[in-house]
N, C-alpha and C. Protein backbone atom coordinates (compact mmCIF):
# COMPACT_ATOMS: atom_id res chain seq x y z
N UNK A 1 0.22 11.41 14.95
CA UNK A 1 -0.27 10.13 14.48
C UNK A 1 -0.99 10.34 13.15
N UNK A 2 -0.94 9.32 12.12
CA UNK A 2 -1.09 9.48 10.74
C UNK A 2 -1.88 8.33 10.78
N UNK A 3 -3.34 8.47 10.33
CA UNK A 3 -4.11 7.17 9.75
C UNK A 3 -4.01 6.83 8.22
N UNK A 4 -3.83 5.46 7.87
CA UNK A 4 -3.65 5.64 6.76
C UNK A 4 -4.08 4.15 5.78
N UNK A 5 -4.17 3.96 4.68
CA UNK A 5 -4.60 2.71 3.75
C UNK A 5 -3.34 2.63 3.01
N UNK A 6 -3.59 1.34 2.60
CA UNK A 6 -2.79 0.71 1.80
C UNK A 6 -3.30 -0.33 0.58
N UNK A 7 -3.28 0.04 -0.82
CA UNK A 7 -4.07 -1.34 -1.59
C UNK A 7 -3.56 -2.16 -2.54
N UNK A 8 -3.34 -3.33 -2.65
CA UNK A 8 -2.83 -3.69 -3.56
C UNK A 8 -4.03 -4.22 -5.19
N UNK A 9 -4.02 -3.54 -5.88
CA UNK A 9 -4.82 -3.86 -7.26
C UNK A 9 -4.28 -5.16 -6.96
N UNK A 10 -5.38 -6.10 -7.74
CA UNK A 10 -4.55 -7.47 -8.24
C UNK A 10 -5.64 -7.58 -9.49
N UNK A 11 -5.32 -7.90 -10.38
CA UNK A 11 -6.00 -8.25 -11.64
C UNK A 11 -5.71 -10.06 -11.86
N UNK A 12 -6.63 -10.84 -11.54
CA UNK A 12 -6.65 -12.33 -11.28
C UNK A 12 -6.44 -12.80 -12.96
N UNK A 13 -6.87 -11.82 -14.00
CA UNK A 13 -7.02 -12.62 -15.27
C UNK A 13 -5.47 -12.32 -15.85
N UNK A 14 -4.66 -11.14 -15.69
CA UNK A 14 -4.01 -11.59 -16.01
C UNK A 14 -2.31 -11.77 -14.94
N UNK A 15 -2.73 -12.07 -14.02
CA UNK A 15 -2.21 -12.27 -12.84
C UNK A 15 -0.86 -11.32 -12.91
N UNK A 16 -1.36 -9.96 -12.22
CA UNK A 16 -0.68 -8.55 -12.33
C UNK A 16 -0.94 -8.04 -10.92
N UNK A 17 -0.32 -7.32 -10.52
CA UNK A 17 -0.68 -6.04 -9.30
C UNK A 17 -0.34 -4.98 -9.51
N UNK A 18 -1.53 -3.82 -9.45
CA UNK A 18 -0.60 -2.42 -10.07
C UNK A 18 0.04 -1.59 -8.95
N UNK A 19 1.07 -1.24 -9.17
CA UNK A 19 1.93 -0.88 -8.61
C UNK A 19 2.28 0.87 -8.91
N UNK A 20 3.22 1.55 -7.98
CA UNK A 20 2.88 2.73 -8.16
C UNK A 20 4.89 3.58 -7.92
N UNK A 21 5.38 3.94 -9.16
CA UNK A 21 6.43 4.22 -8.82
C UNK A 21 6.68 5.54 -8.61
N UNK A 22 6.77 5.94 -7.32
CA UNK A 22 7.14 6.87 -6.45
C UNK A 22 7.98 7.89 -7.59
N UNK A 23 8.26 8.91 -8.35
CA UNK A 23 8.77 9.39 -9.03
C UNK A 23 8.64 10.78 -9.43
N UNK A 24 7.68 11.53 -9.08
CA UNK A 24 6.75 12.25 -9.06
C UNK A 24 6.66 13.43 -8.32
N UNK A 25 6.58 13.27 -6.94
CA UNK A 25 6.34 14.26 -6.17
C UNK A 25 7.55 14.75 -5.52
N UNK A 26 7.61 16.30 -5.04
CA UNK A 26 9.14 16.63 -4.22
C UNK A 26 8.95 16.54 -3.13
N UNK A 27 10.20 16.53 -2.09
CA UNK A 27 9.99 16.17 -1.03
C UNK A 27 9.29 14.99 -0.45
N UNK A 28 9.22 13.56 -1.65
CA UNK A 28 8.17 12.32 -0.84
C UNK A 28 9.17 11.59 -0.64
N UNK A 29 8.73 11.16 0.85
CA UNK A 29 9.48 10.05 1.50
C UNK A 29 9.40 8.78 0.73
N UNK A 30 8.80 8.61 -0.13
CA UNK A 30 8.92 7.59 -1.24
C UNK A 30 9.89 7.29 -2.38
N UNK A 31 10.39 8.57 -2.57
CA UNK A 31 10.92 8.44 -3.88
C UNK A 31 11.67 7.94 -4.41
N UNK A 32 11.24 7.14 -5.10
CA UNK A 32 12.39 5.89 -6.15
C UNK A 32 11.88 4.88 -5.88
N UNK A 33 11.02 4.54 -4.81
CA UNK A 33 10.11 3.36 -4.49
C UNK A 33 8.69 3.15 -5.32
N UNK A 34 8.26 1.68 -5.21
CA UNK A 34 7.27 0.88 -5.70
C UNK A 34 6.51 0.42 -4.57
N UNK A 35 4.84 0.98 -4.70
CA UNK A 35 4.11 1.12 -3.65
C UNK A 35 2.65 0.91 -4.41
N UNK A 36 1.97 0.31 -2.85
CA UNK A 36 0.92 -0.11 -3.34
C UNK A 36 0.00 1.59 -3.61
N UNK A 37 -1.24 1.36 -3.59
CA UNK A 37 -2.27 2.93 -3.83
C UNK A 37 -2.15 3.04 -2.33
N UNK A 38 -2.92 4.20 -1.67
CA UNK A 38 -3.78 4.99 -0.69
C UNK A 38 -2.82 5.78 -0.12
N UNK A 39 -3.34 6.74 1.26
CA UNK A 39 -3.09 7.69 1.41
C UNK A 39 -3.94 7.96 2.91
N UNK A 40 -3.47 9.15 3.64
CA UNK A 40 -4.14 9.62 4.30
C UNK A 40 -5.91 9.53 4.61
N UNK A 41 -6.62 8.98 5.57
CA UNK A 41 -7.93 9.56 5.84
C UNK A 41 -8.48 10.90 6.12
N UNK A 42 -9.18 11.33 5.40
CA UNK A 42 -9.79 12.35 5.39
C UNK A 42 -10.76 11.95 6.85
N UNK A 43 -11.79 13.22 7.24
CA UNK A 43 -12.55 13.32 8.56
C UNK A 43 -13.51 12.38 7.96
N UNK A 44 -13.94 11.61 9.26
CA UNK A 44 -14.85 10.63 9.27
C UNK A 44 -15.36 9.50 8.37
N UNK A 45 -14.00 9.34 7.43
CA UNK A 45 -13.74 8.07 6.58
C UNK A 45 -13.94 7.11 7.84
N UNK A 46 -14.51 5.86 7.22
CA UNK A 46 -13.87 4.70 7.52
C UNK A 46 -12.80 3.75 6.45
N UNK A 47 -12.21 3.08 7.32
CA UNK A 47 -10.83 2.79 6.13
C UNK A 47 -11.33 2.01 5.02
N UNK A 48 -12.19 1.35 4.61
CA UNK A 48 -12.71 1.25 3.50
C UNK A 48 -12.99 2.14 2.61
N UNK A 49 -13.59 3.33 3.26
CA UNK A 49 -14.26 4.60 2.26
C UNK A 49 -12.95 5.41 1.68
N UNK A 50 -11.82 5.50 2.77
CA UNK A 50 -10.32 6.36 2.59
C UNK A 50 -10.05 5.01 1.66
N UNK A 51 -9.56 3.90 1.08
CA UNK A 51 -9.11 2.98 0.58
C UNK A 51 -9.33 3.21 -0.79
N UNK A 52 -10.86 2.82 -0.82
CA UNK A 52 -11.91 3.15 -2.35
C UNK A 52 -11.54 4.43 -2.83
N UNK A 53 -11.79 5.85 -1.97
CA UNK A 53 -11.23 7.39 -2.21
C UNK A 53 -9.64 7.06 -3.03
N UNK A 54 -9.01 6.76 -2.13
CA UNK A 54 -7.62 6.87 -2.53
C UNK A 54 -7.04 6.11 -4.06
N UNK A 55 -7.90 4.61 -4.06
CA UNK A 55 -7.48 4.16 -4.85
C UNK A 55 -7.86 4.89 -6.38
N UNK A 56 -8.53 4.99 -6.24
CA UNK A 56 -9.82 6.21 -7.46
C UNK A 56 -8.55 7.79 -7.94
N UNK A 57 -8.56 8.27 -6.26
CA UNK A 57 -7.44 9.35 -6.73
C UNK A 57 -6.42 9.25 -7.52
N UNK A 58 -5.30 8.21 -7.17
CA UNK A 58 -4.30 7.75 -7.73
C UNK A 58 -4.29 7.26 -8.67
N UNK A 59 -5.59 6.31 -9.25
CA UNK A 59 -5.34 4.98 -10.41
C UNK A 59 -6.27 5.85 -11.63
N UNK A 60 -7.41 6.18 -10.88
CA UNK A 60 -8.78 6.31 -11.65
C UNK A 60 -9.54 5.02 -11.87
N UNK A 61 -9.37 4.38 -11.39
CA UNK A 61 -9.92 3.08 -10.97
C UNK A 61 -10.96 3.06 -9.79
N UNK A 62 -11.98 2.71 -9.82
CA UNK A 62 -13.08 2.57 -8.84
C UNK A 62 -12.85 0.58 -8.24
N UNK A 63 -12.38 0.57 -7.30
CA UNK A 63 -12.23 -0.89 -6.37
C UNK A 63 -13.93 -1.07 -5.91
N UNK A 64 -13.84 -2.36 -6.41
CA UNK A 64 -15.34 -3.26 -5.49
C UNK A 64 -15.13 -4.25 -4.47
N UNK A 65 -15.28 -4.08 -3.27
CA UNK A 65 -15.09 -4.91 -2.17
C UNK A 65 -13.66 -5.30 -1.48
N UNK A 66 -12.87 -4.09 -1.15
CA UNK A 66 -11.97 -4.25 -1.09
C UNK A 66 -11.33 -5.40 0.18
N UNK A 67 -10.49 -6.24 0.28
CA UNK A 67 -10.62 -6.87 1.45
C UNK A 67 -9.07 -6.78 2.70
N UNK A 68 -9.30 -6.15 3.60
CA UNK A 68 -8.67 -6.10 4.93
C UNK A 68 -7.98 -7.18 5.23
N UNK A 69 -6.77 -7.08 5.03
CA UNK A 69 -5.36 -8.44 5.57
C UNK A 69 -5.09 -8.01 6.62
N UNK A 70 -4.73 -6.64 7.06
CA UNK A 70 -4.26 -6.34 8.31
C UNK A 70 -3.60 -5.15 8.83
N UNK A 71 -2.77 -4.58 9.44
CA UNK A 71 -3.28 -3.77 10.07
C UNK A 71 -1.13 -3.54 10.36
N UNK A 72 -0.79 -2.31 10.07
CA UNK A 72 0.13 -1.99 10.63
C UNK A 72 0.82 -0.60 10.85
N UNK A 73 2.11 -0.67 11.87
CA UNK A 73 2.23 0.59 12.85
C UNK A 73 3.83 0.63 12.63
N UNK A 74 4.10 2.11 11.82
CA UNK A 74 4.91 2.37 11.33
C UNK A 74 5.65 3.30 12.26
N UNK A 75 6.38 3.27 13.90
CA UNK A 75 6.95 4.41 14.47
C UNK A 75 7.69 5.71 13.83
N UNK A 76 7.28 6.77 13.83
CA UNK A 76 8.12 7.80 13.20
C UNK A 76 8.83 7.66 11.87
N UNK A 77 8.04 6.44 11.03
CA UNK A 77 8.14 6.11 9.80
C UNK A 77 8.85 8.02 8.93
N UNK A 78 8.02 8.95 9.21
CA UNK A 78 9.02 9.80 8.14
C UNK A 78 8.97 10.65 9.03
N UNK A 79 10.09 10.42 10.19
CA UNK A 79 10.67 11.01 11.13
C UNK A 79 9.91 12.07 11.91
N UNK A 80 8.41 11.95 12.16
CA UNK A 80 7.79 13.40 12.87
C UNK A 80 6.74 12.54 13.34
N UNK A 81 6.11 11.67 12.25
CA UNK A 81 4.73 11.19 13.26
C UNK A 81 4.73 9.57 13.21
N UNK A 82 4.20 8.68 14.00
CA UNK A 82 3.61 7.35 13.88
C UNK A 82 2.84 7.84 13.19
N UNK A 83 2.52 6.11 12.13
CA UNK A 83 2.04 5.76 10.95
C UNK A 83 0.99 4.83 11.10
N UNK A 84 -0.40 4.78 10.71
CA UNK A 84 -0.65 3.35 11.45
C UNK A 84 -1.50 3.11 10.15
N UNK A 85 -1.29 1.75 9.90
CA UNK A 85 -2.17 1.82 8.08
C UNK A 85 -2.68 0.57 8.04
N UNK A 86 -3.56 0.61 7.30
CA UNK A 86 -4.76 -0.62 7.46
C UNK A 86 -4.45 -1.18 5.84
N UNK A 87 -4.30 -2.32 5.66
CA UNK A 87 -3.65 -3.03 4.55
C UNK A 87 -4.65 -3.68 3.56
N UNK A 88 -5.09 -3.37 2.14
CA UNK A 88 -6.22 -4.18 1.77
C UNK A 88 -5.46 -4.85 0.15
N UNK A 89 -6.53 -5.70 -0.01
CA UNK A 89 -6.16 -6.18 -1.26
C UNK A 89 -7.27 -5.93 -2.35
N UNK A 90 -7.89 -5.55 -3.90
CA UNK A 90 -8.89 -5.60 -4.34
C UNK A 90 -8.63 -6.13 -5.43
N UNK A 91 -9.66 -7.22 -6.17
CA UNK A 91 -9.50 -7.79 -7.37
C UNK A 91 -10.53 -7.41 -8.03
N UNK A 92 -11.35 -6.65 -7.39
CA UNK A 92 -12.34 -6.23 -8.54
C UNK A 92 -12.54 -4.93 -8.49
N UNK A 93 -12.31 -4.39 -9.93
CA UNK A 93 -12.41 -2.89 -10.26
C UNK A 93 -12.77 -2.75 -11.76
N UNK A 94 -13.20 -1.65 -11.89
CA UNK A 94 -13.60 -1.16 -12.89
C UNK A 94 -12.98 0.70 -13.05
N UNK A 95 -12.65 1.06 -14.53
CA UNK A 95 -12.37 1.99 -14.87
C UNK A 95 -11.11 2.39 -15.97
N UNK A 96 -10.17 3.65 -15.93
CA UNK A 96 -9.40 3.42 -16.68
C UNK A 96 -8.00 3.73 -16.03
N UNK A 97 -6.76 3.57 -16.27
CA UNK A 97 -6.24 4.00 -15.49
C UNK A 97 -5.25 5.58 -16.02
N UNK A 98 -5.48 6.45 -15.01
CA UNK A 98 -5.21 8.18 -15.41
C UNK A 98 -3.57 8.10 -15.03
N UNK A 99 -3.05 9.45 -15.51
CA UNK A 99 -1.62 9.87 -14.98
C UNK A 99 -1.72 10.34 -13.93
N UNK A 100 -1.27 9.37 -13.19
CA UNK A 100 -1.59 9.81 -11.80
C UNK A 100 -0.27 10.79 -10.84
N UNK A 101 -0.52 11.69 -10.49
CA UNK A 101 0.57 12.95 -9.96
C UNK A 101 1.28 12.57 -8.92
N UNK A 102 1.23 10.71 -8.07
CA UNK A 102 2.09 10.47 -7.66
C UNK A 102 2.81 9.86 -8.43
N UNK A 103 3.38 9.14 -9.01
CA UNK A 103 3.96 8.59 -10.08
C UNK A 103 3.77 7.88 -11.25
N UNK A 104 4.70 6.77 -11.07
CA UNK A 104 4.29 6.05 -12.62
C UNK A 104 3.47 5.07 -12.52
N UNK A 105 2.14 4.69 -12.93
CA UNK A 105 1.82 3.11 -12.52
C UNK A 105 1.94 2.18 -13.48
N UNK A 106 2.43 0.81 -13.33
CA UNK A 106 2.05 -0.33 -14.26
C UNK A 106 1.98 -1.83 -13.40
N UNK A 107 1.32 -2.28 -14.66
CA UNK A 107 0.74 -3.67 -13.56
C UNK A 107 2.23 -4.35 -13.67
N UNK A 108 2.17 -5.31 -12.46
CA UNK A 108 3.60 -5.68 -12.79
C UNK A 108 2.89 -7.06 -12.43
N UNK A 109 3.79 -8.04 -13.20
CA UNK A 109 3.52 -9.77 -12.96
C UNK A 109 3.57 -10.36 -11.51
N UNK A 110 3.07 -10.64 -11.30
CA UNK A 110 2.58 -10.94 -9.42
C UNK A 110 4.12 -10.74 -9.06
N UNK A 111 4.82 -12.58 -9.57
CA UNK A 111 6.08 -13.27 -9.19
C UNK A 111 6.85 -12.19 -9.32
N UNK A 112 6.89 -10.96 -9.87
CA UNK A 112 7.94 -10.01 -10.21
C UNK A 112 8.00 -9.14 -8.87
N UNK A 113 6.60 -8.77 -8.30
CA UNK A 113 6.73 -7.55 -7.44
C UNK A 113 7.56 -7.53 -6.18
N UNK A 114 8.27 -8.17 -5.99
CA UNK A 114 8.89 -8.49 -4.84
C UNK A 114 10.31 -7.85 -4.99
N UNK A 115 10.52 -8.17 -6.67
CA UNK A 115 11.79 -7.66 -7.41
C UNK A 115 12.41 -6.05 -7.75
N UNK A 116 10.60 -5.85 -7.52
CA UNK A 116 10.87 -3.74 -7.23
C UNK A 116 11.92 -3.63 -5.98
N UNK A 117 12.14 -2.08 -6.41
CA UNK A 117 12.60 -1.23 -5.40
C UNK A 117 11.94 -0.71 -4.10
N UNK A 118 11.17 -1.83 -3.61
CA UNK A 118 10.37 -1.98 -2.24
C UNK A 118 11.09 -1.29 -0.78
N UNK A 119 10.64 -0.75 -0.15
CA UNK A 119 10.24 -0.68 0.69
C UNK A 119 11.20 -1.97 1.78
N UNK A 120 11.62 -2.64 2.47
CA UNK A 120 12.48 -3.60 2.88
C UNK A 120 10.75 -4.52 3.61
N UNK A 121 10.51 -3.75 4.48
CA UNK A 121 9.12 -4.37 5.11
C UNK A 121 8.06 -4.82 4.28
N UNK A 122 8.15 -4.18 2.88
CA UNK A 122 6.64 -4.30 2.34
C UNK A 122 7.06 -5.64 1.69
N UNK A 123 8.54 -6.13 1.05
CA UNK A 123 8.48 -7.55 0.47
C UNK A 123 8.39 -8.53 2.02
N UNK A 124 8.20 -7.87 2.90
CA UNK A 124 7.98 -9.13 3.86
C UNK A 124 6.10 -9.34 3.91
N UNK A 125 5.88 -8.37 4.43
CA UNK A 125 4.22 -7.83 4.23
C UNK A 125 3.52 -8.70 3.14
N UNK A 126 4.17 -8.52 2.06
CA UNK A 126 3.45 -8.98 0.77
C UNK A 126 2.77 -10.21 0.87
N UNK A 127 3.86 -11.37 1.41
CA UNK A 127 3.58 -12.37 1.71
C UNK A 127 2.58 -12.91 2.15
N UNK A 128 2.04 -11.88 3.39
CA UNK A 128 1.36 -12.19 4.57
C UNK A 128 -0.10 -11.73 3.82
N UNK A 129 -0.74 -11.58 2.51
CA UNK A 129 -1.58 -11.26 2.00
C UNK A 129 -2.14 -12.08 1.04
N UNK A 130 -0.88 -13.37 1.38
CA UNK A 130 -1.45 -14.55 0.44
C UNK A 130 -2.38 -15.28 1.53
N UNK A 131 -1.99 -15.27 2.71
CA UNK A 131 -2.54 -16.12 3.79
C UNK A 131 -3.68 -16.17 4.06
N UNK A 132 -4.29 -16.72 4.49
CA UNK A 132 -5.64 -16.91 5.33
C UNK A 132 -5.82 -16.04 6.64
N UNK A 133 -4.85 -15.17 7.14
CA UNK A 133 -4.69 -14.84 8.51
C UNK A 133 -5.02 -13.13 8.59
N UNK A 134 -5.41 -12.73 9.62
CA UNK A 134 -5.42 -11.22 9.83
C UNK A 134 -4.43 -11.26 10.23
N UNK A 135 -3.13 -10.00 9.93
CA UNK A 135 -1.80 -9.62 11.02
C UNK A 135 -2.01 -8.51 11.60
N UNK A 136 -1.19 -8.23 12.58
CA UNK A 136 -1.00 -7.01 13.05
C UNK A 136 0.28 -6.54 13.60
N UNK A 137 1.28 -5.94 13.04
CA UNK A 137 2.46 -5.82 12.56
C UNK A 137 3.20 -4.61 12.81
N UNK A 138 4.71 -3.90 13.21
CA UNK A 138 5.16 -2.78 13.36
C UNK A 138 6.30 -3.20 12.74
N UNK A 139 6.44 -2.10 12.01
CA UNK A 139 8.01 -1.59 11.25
C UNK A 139 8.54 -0.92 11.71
N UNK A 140 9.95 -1.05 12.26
CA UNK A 140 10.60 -0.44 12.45
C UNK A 140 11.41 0.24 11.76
N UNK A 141 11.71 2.09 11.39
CA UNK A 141 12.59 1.98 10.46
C UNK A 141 13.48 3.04 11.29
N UNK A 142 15.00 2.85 10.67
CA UNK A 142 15.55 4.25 11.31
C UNK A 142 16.72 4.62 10.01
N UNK A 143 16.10 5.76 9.77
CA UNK A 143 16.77 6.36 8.77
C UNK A 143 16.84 5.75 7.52
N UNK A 144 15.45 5.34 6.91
CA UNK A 144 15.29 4.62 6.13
C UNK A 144 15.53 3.39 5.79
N UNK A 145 16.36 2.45 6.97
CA UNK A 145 16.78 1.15 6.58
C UNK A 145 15.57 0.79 7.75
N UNK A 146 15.13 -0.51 7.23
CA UNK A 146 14.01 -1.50 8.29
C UNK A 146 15.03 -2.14 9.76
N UNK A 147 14.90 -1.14 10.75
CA UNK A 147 15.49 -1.76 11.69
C UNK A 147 15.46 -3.29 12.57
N UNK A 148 13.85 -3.44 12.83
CA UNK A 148 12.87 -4.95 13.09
C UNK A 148 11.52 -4.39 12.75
N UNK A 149 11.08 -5.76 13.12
CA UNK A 149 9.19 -5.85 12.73
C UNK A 149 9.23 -6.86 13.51
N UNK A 150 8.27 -6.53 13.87
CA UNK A 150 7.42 -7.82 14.72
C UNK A 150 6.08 -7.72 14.43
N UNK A 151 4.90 -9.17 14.48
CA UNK A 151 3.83 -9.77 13.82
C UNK A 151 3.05 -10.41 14.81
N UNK A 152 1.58 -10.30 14.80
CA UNK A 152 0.90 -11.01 15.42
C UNK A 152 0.03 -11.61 14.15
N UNK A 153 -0.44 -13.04 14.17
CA UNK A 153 -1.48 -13.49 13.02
C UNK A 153 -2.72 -14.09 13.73
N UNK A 154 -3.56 -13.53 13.46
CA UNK A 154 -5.04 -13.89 14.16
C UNK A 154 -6.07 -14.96 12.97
């Protein structure tokens, strides 16, 4: 079992989300994909503290108040362990942004991000971060194609 974050930058002024193209590392189950920041929890994070950590690692960006949409469970997502990742969004940050050693980042125009090379689940996900609702959600994938998902909204 893998704990894990997920963040989407959003920059409200000039209505962007930075985005992160998988390009970079060998052997990542990502590669060629467009993904939000975070990563693994370290010992005795809470997923806010792993969120803020991660986003900082990757962007060089320091997030203020990051906020929790919801919550999802990825089975054997890269074929060895369940995935289970806590989903946030942050519009306020400060810093600059570094070359970051997972890939490429750039802000991309909100209406556009859907148009990346996503993930099949995450343009469904995305959605669910405009809402008013907490979810709680499993992806199914097998062999890289999104087999089902199913959703609870609280």
């Amino acid at each position: 079992m893998k704990l894990a974050t997920l963040c989407y930058v959003i920059d409200p002024k000039n209505d962007t989300t930075l985005m992160l193209h998988r390009i970079k590392k060998e052997n990542d189950v990502h590669e060629g994909k467009w993904n939000g920041l975070g990563g693994k929890f370290e010992d005795n994070e809470t997923p806010e503290e792993c969120v803020i950590r991660e986003v900082n690692e990757e962007s060089g960006l320091i997030i203020k108040s990051p906020k929790l949409h919801g919550f999802i469970t990825f089975p054997l997502f890269d074929g060895k362990d369940d995935w289970y990742v806590f989903v946030f969004t942050a519009n306020e940050f400060t810093g600059k942004l570094i070359d970051s050693d997972e890939g490429v980042l750039d802000w991309i125009p909100n209406g556009k991000v859907t148009d990346l090379n996503l993930w099949d689940g995450d343009a469904i996900f995305l959605n669910w971060l405009k809402e008013d609702k907490f979810f709680s959600a499993k992806f199914t994938y097998i062999e890289g194609k999104l087999g089902k998902y199913s959703v609870n909204f609280y």
